[in-house]
Protein backbone atom coordinates (compact mmCIF):
# COMPACT_ATOMS: atom_id res chain seq x y z
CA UNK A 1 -80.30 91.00 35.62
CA UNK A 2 -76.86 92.52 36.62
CA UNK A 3 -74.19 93.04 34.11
CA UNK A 4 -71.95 90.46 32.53
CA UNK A 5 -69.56 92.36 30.54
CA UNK A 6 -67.22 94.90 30.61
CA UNK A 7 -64.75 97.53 29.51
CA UNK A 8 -61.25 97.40 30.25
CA UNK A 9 -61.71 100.80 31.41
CA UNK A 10 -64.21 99.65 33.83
CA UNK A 11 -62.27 96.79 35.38
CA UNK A 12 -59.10 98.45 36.08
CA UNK A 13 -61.22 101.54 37.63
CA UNK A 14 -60.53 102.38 41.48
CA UNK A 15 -62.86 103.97 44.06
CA UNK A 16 -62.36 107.77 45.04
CA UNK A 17 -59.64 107.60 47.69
CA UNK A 18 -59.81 109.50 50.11
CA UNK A 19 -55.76 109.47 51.16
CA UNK A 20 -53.20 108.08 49.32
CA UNK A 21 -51.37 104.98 50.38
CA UNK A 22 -48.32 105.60 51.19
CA UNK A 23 -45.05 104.11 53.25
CA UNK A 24 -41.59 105.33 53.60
CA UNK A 25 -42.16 107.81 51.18
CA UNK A 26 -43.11 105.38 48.50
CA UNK A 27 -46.56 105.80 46.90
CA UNK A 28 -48.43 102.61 47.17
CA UNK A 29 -51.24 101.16 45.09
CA UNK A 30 -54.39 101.72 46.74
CA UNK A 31 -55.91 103.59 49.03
CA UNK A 32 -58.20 104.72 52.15
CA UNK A 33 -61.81 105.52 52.32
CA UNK A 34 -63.18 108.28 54.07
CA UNK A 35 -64.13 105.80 56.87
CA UNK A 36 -59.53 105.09 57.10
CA UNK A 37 -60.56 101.25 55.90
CA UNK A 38 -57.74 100.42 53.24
CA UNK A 39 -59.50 99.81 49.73
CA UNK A 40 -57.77 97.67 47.29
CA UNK A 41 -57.33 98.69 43.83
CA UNK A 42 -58.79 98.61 40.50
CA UNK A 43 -61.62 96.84 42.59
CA UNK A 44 -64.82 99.52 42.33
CA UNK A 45 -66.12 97.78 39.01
CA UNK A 46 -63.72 94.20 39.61
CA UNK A 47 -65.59 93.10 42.59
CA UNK A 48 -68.73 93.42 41.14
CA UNK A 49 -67.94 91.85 38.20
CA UNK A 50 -66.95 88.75 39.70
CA UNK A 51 -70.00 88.55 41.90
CA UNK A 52 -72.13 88.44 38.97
CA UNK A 53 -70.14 86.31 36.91
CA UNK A 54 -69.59 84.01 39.80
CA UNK A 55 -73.76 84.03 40.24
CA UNK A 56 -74.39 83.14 36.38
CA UNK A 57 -71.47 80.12 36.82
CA UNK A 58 -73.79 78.92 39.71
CA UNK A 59 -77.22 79.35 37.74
CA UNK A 60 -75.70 77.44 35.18
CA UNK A 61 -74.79 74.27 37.34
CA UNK A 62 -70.58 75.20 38.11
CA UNK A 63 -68.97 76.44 40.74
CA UNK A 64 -66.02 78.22 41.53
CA UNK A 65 -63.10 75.79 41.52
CA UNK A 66 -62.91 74.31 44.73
CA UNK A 67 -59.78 74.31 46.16
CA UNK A 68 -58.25 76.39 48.47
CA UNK A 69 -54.69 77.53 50.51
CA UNK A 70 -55.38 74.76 52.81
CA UNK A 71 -54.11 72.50 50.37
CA UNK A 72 -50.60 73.22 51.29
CA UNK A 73 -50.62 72.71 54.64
CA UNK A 74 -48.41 70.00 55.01
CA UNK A 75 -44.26 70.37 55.29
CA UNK A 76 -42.64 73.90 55.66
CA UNK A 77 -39.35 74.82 56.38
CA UNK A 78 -38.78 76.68 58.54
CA UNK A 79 -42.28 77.04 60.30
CA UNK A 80 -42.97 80.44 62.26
CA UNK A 81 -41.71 79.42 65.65
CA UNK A 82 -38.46 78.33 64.03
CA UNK A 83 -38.04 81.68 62.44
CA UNK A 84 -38.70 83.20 65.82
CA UNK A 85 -35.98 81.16 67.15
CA UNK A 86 -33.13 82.84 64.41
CA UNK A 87 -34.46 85.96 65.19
CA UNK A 88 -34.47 85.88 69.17
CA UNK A 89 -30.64 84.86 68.19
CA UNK A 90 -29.33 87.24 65.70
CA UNK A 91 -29.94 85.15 63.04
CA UNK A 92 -32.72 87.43 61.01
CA UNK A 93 -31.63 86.50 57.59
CA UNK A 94 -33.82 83.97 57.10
CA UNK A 95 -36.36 86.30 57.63
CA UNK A 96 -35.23 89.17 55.62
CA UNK A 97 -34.73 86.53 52.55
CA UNK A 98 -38.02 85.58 53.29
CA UNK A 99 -39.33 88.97 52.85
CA UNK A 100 -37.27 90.31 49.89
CA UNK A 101 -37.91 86.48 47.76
CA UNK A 102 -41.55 87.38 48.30
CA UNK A 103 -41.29 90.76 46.79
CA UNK A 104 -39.12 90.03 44.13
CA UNK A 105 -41.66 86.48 43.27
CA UNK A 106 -44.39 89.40 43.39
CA UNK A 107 -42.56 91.54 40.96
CA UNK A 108 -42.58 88.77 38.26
CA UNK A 109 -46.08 88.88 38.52
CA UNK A 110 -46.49 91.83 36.37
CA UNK A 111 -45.52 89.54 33.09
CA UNK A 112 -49.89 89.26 33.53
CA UNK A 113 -50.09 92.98 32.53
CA UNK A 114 -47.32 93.00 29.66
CA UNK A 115 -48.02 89.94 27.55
CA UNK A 116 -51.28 89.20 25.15
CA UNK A 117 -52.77 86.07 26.21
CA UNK A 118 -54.75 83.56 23.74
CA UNK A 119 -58.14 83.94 23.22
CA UNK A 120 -59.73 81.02 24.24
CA UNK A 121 -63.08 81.36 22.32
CA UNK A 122 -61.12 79.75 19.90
CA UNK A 123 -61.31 76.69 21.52
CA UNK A 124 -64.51 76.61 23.34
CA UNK A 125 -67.70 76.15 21.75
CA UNK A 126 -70.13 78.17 24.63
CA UNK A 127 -70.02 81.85 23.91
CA UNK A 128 -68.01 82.88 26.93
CA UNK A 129 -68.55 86.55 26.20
CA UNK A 130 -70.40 87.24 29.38
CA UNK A 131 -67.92 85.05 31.22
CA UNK A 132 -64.47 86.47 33.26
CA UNK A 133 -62.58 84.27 31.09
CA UNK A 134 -63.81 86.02 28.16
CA UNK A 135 -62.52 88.98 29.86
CA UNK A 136 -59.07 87.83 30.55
CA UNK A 137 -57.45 90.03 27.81
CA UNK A 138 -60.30 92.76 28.40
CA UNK A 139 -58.80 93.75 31.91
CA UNK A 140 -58.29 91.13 34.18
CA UNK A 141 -55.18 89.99 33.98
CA UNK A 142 -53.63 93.25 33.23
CA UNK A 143 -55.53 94.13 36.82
CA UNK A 144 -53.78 91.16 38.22
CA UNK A 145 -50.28 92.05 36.68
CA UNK A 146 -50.58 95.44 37.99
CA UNK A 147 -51.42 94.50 41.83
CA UNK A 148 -48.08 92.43 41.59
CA UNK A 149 -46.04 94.42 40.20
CA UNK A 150 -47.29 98.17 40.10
CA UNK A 151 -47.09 100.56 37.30
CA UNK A 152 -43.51 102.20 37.76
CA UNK A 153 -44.17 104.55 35.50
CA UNK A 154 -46.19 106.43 37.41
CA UNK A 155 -44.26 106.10 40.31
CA UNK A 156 -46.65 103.84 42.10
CA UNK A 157 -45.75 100.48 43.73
CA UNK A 158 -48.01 97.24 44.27
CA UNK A 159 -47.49 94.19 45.86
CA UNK A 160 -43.61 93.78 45.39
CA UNK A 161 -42.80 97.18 46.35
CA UNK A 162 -45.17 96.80 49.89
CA UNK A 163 -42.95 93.56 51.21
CA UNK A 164 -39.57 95.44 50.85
CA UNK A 165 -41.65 98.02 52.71
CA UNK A 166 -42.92 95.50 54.94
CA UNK A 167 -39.16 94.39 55.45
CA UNK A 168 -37.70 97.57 55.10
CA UNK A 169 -39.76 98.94 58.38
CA UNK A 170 -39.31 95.91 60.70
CA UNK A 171 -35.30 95.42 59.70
CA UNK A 172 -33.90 98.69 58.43
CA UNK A 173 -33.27 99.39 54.94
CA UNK A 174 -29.89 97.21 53.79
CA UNK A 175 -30.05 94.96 57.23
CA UNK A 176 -28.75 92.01 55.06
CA UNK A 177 -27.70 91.37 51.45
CA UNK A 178 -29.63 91.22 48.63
CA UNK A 179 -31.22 87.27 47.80
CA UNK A 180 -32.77 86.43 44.46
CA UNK A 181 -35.37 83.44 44.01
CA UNK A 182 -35.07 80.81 42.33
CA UNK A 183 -35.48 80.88 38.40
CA UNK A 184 -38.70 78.87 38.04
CA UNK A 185 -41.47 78.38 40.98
CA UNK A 186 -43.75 76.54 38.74
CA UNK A 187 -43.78 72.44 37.93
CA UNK A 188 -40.49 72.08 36.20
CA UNK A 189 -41.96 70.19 33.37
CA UNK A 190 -42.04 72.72 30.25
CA UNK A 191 -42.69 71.04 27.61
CA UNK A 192 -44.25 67.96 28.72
CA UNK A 193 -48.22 67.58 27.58
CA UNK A 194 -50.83 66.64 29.53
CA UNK A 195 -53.53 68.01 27.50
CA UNK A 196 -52.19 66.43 23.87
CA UNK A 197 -55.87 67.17 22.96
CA UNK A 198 -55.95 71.19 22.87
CA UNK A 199 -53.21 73.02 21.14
CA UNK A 200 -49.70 74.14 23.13
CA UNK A 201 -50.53 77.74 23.59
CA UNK A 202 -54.26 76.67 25.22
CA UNK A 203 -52.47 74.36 27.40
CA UNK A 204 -49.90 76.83 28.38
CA UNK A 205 -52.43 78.98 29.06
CA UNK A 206 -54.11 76.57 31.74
CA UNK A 207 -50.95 75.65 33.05
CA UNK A 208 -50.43 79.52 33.85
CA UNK A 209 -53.43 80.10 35.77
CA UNK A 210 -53.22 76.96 37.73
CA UNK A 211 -49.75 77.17 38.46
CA UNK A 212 -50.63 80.59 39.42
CA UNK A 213 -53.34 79.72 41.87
CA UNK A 214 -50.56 77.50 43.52
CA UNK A 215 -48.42 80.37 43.86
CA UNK A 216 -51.23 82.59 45.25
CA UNK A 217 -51.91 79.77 47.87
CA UNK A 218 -48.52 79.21 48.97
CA UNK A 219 -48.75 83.30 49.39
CA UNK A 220 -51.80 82.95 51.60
CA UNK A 221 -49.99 80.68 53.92
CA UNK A 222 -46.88 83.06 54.21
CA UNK A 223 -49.22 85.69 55.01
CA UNK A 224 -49.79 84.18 58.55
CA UNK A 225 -46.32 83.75 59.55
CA UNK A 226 -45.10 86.46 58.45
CA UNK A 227 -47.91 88.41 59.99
CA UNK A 228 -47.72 86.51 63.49
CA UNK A 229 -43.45 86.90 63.30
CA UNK A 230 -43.74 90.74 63.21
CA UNK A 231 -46.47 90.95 65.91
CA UNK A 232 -44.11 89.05 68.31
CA UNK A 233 -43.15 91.38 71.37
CA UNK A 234 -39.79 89.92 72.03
CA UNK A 235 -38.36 90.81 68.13
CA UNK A 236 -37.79 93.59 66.80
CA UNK A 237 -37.91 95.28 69.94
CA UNK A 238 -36.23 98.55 69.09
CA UNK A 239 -38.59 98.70 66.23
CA UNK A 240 -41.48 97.81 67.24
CA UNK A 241 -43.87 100.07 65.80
CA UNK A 242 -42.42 99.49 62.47
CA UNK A 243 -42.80 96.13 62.97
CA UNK A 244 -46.39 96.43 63.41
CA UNK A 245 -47.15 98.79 60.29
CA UNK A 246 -45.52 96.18 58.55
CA UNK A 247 -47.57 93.58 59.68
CA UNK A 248 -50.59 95.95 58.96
CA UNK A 249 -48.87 96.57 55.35
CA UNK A 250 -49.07 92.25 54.55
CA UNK A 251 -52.53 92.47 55.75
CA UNK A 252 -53.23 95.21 53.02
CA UNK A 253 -51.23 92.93 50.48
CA UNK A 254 -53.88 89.80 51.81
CA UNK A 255 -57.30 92.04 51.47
CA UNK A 256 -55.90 92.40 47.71
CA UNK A 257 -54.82 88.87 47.38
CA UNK A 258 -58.47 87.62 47.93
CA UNK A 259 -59.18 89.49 44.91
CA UNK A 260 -56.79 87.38 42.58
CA UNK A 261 -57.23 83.67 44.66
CA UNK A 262 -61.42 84.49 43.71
CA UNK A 263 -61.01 85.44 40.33
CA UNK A 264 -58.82 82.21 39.59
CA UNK A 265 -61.22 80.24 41.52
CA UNK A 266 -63.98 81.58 39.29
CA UNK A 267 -61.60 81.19 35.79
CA UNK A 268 -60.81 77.74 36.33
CA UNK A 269 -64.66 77.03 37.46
CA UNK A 270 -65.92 78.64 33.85
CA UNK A 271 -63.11 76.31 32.00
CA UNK A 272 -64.57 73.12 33.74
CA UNK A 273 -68.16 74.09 33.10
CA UNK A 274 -67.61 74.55 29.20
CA UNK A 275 -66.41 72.52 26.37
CA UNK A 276 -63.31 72.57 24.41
CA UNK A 277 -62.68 71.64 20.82
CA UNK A 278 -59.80 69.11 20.55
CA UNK A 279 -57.36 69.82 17.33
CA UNK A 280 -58.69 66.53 16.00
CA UNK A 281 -61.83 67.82 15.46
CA UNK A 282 -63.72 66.43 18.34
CA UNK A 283 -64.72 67.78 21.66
CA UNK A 284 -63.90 67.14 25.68
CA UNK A 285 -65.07 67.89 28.41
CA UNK A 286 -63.49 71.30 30.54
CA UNK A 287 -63.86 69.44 33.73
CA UNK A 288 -61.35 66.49 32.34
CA UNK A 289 -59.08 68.82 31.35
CA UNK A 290 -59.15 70.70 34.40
CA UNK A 291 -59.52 68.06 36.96
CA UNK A 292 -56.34 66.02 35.40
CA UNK A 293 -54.14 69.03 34.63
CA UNK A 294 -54.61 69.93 38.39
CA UNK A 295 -54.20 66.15 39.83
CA UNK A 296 -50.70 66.28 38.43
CA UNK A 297 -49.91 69.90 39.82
CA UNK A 298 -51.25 69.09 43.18
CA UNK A 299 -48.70 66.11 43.60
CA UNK A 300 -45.95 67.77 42.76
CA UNK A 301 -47.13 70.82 45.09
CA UNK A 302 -48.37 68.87 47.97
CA UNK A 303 -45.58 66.11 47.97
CA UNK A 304 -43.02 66.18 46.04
CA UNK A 305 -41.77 69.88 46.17
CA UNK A 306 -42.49 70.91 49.59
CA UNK A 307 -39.57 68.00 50.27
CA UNK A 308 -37.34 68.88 48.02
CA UNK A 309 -37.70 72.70 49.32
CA UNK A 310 -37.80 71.56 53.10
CA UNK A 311 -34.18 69.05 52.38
CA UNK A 312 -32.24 72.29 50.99
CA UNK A 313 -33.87 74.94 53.80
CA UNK A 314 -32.76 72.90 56.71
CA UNK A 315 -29.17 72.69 55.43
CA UNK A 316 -28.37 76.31 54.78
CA UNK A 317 -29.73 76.87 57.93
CA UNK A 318 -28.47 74.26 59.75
CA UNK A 319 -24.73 75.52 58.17
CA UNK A 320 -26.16 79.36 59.30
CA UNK A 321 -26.40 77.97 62.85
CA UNK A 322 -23.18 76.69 63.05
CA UNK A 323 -21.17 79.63 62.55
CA UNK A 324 -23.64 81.44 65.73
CA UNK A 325 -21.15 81.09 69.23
CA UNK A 326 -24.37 79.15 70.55
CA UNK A 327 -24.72 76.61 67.58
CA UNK A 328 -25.26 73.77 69.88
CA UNK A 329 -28.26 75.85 71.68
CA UNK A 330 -29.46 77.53 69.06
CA UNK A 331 -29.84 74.34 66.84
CA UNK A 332 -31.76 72.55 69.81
CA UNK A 333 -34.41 75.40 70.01
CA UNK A 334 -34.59 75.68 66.21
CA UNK A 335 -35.38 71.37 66.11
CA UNK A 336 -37.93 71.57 68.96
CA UNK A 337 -39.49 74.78 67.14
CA UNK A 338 -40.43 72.46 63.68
């Protein structure tokens, strides 16, 4: 029978490198095997982990959760061809924002590795021991903080410092100013409950990881574009071979991402295949609680924020395009490109 727990130790433990991962000078999380594949990290003990875990959830009757990036494949602003169409004109700050919002999104990440979550064995009456989300403060998510947002005090970078690489190699460093995100990229609706039945912190908790597998899809899609933008011959045409590492750099960034999309998969498949003590004394179901948490976080992701997003991205760039000497061309290319 394979192993269904572990030490912290164990689950943030890398394979033997054989070179380091490095761009621009910058030490990278990470590494290369022997063979020159890139191996992500903290993954030699993680991977297995979740493959056994995953099989017990199975043998038991669950299943991963079943959802997946294509889930937000509806309205985006702009698409890939449109960004094409600002870069073929000068107009690469969309891009460059693109890149740099991603990072810095990436970078908030690593609030996983620097906060205690709460245990939720309080709540659940299955002994979830032998289950990843009894090993969410034993190494997971301090794994999954770390791949965001690297450990800086040892100098090396993860998934925020490879897209200012990433942007950094296909731009120059300082091509445009610096761009912030926005404050909140989660449902704007802290505070309101919709599981009254488990207490705040266990629904915060939820909320977290689903919000976070939103996140971690709308990543997934960005991965493409981004990917297909720097591979395009006619951009970036004085640097084109640092456009390509940095299309090979996001590709590194996506072999980790799998990582983090399966485990969340496989946490929010445990929660629905267990039960959970309601502070009144009583019991419910995990699949209620999951499946009506995530109905309401779908909406909002699927409909009513990709529109919101969409209606404020066309106007800054539809003002961007006015001020190019070809606004009237330009803006006709950009329209047919949606």
């Amino acid at each position: 029978m394979e192993r269904l727990t572990y030490s912290r130790d164990e689950l943030l433990a890398d394979h033997d490198y054989a070179a380091e991962h490095r761009v621009l000078g910058q030490r990278l999380h990470g590494g290369f095997l022997a063979d020159g594949r890139y191996q992500p990290p903290r993954a030699l003990v993680r991977e297995p982990a979740l493959d056994a875990w995953e099989a017990q959830l199975r043998a038991r009757g669950g299943e991963p959760f079943g959802a997946s990036a294509q889930l937000l494949e509806g309205l985006r602003m702009p698409t890939a061809e449109q960004q094409l169409v600002l870069l073929r004109n000068g107009l690469g700050e969309s891009f460059w924002n693109s890149l740099t919002i991603t990072g810095k999104i990436e970078a908030r990440g690593r609030l996983l590795a620097e906060i205690q979550f709460p245990d939720l064995q309080t709540v659940i009456v299955e002994d979830i021991s032998e289950m990843a989300i009894g090993h969410l403060n034993e190494g997971l998510l301090l794994a999954h903080g770390i791949d965001e947002g690297g450990e800086p005090d040892k100098g090396i970078g993860g998934h925020d410092a490879m897209w200012f690489a990433a942007r950094d190699l296909a731009f120059g460093e300082g091509a445009y100013p610096d761009v912030d995100p926005p404050e909140n990229i989660g449902r704007p609706d802290a505070g309101t409950r919709y599981v009254p039945e488990l207490p705040p912190e266990i629904e915060s908790m939820v909320s977290f990881i689903a919000n976070l597998l939103i996140i971690e899809f709308r990543a997934e899609l960005g991965f493409a574009d981004s990917q297909q933008i720097l591979r395009t011959p006619d951009v970036f045409v004085d640097r084109r071979a640092e456009a390509e590492l940095a299309a090979e750099i996001v590709e590194r960034i996506r072999i980790d991402e799998a990582i983090h999309v399966r485990s969340l998969n496989i946490y929010l498949g445990e929660m629905r295949s267990v039960t959970f003590r309601t502070i009144d004394g009583g019991t419910v179901g995990g699949a209620e609680i999951i499946d009506r948490f995530w109905s309401g976080l779908v909406r909002w992701a699927t409909v009513d924020q990709p529109a919101l997003v969409a209606d404020d991205t066309r106007r800054m760039l539809h003002d961007r395009i006015a001020r190019h000497s070809e606004a009237d061309r330009v803006l006709a290319e950009f329209t047919a490109a949606a």
